[in-house]
Protein backbone atom coordinates (compact mmCIF):
# COMPACT_ATOMS: atom_id res chain seq x y z
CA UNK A 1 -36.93 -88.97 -129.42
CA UNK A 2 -35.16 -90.92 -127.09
CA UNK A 3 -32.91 -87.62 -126.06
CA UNK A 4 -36.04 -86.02 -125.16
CA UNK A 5 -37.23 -88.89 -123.13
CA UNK A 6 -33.69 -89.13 -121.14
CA UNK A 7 -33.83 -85.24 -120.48
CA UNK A 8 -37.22 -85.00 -119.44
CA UNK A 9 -36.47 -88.11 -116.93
CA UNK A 10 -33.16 -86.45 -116.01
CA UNK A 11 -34.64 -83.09 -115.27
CA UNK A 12 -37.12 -85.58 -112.68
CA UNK A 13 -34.21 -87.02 -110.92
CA UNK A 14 -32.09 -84.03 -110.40
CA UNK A 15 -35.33 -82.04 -109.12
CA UNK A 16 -36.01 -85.19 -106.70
CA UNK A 17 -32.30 -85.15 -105.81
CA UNK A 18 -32.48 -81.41 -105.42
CA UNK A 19 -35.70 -81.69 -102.94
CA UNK A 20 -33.58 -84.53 -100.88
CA UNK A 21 -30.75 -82.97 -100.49
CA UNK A 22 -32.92 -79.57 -99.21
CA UNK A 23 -34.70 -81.49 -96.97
CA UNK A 24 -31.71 -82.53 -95.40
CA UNK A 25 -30.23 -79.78 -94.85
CA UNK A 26 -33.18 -77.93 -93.36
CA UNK A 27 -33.46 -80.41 -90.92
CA UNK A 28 -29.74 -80.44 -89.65
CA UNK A 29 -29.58 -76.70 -89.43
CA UNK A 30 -33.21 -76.83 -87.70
CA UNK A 31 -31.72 -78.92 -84.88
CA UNK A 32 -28.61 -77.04 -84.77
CA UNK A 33 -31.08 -73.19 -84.53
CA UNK A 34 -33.16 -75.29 -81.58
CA UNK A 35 -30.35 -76.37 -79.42
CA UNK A 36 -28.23 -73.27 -79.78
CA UNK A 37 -27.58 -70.83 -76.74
CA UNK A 38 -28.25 -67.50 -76.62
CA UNK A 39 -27.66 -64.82 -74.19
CA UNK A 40 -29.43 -61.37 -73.28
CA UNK A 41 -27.53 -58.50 -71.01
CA UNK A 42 -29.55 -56.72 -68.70
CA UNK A 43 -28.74 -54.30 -66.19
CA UNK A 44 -30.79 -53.06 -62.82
CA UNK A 45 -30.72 -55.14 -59.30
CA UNK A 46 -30.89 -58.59 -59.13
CA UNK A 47 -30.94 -60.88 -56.20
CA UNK A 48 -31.74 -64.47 -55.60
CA UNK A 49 -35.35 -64.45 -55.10
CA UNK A 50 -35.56 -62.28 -58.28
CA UNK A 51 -33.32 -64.59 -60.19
CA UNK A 52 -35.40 -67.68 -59.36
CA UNK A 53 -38.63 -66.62 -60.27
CA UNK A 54 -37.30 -65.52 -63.39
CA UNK A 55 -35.30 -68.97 -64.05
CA UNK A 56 -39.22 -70.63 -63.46
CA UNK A 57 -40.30 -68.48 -65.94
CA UNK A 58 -37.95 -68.79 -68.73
CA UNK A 59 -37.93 -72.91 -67.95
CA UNK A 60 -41.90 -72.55 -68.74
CA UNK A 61 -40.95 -71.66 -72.23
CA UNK A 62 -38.94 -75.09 -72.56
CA UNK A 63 -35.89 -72.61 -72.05
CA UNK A 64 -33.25 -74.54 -69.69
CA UNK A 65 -29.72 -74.48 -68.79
CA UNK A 66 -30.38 -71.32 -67.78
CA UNK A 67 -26.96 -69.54 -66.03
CA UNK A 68 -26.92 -65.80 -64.49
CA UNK A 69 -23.88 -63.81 -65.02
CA UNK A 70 -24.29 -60.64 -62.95
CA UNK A 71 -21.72 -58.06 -61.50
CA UNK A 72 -23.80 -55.77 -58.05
CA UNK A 73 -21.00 -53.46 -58.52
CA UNK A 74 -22.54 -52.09 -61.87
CA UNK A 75 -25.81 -53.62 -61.67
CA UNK A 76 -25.68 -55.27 -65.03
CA UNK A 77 -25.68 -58.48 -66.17
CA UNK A 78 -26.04 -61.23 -68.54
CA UNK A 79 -28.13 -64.21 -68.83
CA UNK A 80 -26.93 -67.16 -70.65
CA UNK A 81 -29.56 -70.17 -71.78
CA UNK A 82 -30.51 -73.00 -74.23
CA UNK A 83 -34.11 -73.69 -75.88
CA UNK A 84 -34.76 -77.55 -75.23
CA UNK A 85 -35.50 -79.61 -78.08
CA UNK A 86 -38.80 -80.11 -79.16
CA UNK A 87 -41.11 -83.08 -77.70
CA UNK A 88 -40.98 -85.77 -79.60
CA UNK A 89 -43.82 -87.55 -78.09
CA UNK A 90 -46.56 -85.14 -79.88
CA UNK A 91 -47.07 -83.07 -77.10
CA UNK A 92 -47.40 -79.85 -77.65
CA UNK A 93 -44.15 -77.29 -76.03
CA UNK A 94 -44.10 -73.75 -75.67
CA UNK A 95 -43.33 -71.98 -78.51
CA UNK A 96 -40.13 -69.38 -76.84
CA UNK A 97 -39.33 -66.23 -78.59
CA UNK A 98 -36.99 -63.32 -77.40
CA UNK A 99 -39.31 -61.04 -77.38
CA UNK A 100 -40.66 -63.39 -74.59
CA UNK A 101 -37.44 -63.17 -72.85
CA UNK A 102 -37.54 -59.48 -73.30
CA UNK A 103 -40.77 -59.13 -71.52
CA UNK A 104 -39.97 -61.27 -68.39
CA UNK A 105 -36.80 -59.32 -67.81
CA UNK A 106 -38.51 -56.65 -68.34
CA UNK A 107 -41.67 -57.65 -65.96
CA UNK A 108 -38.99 -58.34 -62.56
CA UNK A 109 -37.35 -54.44 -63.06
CA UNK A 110 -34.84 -55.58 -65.48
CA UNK A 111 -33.41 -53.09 -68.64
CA UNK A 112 -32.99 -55.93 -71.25
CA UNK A 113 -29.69 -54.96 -73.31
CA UNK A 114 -28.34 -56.85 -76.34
CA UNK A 115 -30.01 -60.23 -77.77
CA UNK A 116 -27.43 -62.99 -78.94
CA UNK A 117 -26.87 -65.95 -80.70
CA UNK A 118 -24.02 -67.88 -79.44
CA UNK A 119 -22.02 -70.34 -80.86
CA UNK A 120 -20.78 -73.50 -78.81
């Protein structure tokens, strides 16, 4: 009876371990998904007046560091940017996705290209 007993309490702390450990991890590779950078090419004209109202934009999606790679010659480009972390304070942030990205490149005359996830 006693076997029983230590398998049925063993079974309990491996599952509790098993949670633990899960929890864990999900929250290190959370952070690490939030504060990654991504990039989306583009191609059509782009000029400075464009490229700041789009930089607004994006920053009102709690997407910053926000950097514009883009060659007149071919009128393509690529924009490079991080999503902030969340706000700790309970405040509630914009939720970013990149379809939302999408949509304000597309919105200023842009041809959104190629979505990516970049690693640092």
């Amino acid at each position: 009876m006693s076997c029983i007993i230590f398998a049925s309490n063993f079974n309990h702390n491996h599952s509790s371990m098993s949670r633990i450990i899960l929890i864990v991890l999900m929250t290190l590779l959370s952070k690490e998904l939030i504060a990654q950078n991504h990039s989306y090419t583009f191609q059509g004209h782009l000029d400075a007046e464009k490229q700041n109202i789009i930089q607004n934009e994006l920053l009102k999606l709690n997407i910053e560091k926000i950097t514009f790679h883009y060659k007149a010659e071919i009128s393509a480009g690529q924009l490079i940017f991080s999503v902030g972390n969340p706000n700790t304070s309970g405040e509630n942030t914009p939720n970013w996705s990149p379809v939302d990205v999408k949509n304000i490149l597309i919105t200023h005359g842009l041809e959104p290209g190629e979505f990516n996830a970049l690693k640092e």
